[in-house]
C-alpha atoms as a PDB file:
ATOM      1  CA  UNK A   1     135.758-108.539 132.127  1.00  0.00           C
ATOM      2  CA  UNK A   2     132.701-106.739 132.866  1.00  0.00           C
ATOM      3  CA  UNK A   3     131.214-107.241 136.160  1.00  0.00           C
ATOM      4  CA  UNK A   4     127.488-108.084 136.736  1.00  0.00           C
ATOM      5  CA  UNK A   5     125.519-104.905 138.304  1.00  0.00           C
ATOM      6  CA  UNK A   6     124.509-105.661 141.870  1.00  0.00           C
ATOM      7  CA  UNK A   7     121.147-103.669 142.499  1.00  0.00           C
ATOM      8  CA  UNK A   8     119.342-102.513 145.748  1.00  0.00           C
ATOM      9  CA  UNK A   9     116.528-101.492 147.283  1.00  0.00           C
ATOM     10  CA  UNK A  10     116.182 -98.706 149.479  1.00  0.00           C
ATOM     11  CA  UNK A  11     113.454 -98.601 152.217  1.00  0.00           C
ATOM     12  CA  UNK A  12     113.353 -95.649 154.661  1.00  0.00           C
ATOM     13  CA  UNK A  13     110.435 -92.971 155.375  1.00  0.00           C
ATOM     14  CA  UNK A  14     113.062 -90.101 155.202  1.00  0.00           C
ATOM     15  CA  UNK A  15     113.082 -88.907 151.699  1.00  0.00           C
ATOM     16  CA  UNK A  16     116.603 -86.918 152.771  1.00  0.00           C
ATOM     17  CA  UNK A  17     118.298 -90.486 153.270  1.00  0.00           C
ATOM     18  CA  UNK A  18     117.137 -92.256 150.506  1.00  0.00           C
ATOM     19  CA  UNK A  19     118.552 -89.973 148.029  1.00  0.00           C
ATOM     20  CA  UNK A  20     121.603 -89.932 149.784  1.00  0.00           C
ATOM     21  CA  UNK A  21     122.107 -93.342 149.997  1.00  0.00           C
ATOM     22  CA  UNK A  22     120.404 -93.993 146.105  1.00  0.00           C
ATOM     23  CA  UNK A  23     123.372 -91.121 145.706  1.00  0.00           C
ATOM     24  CA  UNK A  24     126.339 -93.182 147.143  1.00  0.00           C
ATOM     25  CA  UNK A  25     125.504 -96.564 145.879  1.00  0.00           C
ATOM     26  CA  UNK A  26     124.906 -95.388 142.022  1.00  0.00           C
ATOM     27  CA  UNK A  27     128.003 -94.052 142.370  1.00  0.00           C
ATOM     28  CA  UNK A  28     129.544 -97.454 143.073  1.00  0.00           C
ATOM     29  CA  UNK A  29     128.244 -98.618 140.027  1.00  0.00           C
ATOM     30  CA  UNK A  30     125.098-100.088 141.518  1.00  0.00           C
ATOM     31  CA  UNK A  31     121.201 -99.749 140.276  1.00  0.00           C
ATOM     32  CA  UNK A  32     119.203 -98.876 142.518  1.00  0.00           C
ATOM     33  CA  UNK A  33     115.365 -98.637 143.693  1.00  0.00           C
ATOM     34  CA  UNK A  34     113.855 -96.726 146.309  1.00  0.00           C
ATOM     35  CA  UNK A  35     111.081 -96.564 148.665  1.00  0.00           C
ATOM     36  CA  UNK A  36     109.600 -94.167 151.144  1.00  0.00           C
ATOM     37  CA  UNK A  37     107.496 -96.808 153.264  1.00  0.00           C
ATOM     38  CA  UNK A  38     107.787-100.571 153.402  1.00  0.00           C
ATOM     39  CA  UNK A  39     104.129-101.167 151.812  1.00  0.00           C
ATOM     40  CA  UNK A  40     106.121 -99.514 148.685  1.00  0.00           C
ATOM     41  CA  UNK A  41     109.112-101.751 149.016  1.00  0.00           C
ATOM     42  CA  UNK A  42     106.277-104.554 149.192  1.00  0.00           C
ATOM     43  CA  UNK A  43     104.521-103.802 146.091  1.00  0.00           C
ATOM     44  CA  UNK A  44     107.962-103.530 144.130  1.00  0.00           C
ATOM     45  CA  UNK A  45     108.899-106.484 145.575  1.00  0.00           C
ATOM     46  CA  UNK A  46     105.446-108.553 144.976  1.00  0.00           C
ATOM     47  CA  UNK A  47     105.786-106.882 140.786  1.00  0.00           C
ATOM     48  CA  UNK A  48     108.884-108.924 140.621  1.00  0.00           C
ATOM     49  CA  UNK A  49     111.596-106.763 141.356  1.00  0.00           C
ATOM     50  CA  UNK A  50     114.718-108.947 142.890  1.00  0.00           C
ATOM     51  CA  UNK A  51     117.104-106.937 144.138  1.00  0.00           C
ATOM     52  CA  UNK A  52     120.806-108.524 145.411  1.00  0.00           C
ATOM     53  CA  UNK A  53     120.050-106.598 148.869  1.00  0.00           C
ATOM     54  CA  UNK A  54     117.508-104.666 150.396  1.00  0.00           C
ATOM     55  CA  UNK A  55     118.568-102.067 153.185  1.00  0.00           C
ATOM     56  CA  UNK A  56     115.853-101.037 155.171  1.00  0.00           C
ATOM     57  CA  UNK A  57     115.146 -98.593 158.462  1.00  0.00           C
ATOM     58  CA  UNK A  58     113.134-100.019 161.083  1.00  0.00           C
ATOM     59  CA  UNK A  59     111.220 -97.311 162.746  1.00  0.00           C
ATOM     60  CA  UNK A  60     109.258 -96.448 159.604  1.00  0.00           C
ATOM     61  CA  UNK A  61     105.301 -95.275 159.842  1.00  0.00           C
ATOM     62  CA  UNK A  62     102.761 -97.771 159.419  1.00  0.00           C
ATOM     63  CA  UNK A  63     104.481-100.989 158.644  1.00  0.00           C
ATOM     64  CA  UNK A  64     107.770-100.874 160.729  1.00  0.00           C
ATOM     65  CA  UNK A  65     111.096-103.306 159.646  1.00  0.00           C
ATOM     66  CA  UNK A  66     109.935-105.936 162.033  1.00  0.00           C
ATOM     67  CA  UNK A  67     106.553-106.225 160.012  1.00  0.00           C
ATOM     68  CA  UNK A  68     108.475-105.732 156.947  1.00  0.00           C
ATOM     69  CA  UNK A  69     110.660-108.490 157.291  1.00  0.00           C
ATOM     70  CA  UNK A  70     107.672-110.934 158.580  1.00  0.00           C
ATOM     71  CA  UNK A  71     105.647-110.078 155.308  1.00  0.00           C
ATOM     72  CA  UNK A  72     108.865-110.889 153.756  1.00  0.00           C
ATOM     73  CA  UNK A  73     109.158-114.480 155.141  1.00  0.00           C
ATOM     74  CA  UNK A  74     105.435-115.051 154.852  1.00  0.00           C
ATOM     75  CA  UNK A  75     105.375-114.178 151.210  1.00  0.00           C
ATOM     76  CA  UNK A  76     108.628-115.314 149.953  1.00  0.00           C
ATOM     77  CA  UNK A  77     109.702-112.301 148.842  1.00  0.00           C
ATOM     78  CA  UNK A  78     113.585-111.455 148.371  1.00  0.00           C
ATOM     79  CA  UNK A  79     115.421-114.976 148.788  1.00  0.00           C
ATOM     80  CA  UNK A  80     118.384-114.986 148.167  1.00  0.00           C
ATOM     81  CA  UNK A  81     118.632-111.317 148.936  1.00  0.00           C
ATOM     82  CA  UNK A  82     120.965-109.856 151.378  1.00  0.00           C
ATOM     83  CA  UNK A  83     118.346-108.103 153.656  1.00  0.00           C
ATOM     84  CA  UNK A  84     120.366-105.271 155.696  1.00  0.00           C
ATOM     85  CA  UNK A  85     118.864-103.147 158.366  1.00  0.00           C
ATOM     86  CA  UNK A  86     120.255 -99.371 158.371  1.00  0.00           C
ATOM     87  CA  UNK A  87     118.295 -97.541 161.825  1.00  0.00           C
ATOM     88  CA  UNK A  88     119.543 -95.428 164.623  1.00  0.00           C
ATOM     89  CA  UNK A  89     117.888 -98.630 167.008  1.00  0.00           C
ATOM     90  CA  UNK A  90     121.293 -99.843 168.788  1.00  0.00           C
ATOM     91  CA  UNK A  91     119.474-101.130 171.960  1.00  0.00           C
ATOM     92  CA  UNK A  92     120.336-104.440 172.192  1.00  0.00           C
ATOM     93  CA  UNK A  93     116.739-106.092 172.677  1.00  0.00           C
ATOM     94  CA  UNK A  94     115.848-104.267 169.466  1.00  0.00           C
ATOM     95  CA  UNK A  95     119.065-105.720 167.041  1.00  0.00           C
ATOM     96  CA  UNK A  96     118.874-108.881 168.406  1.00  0.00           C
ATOM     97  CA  UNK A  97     115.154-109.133 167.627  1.00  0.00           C
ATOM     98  CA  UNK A  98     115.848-108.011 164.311  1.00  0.00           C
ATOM     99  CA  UNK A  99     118.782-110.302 163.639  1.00  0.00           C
ATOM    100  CA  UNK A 100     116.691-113.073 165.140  1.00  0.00           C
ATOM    101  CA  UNK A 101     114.493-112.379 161.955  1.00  0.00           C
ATOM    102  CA  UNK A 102     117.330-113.045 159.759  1.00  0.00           C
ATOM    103  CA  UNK A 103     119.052-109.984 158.574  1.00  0.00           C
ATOM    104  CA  UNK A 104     122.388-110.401 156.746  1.00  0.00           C
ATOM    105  CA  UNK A 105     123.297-107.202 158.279  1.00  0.00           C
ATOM    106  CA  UNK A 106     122.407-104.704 161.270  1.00  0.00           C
ATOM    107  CA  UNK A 107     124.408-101.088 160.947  1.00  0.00           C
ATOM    108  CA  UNK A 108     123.574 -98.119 163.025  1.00  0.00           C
ATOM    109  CA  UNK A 109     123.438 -95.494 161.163  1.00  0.00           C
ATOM    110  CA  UNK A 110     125.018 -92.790 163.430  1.00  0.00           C
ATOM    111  CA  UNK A 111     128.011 -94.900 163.480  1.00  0.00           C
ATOM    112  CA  UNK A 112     128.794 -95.509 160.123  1.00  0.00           C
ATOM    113  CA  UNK A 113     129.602 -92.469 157.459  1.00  0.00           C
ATOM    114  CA  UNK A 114     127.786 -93.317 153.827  1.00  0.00           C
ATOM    115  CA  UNK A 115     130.770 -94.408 152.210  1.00  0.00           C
ATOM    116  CA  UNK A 116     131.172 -97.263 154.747  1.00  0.00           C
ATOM    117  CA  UNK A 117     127.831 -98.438 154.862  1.00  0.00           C
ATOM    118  CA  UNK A 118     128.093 -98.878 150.376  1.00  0.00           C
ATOM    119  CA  UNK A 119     131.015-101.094 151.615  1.00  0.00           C
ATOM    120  CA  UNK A 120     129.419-103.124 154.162  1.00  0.00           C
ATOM    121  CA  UNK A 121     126.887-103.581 152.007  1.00  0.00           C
ATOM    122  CA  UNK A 122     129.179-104.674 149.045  1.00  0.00           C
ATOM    123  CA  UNK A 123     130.798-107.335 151.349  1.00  0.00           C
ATOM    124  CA  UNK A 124     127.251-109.011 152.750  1.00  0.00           C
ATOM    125  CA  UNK A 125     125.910-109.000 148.922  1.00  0.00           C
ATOM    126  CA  UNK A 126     129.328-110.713 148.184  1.00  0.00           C
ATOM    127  CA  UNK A 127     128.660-113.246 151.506  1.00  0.00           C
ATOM    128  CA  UNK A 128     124.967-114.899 150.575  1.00  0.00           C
END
């Protein structure tokens, strides 16, 4: 039985990450879509593009995760998508702002090795 192809989008200013992560995930069998500011994610996003989870930094130039996930909300963009925050923020004002915004998912990303983040991932796109 072949099993439907779960696809993400990648949001994060560093260009370094992004095709690390694009890397690990298309490796686990997964399609994915990149971009290097949350304006692009927008734009993708607004042309139709519905990805199964969107993992996203939140210190990012111009429009930060915060703004990114309120532009989200206010334009109905990505329901039903498993919206996953991957930053080095692990103050606890900042995650439980973030998570107050309604994140499936908040991993820091010194603490978690590639690998593991594809499966944390994997189990909140199983979750929604």
């Amino acid at each position: 039985m072949e099993q439907k192809q779960e696809t993400i989008l990648i949001v994060d200013d560093d260009k370094f990450l992004v095709n690390l992560y694009q890397k690990k995930f298309t490796a686990d069998g997964w399609e994915t879509e990149t971009a290097l500011s949350a304006n692009e994610a927008l734009q993708k996003l607004r042309n139709g593009f519905s990805p199964a989870a969107i993992l996203f930094d939140i210190v990012m130039p111009g429009v930060d995760g915060a703004a990114f996930l309120a532009a989200l909300k206010k334009e109905k963009l990505g329901e039903g998508t498993a919206l996953i925050a991957l930053t080095n923020q692990s103050d606890q004002a900042t995650i439980e702002k973030i998570k107050g915004l309604g994140v499936a998912g908040y991993i820091v990303k010194a603490s978690s090795v590639p690998s593991e983040v594809v499966e944390l991932v994997k189990g909140l796109v199983e979750k929604r």
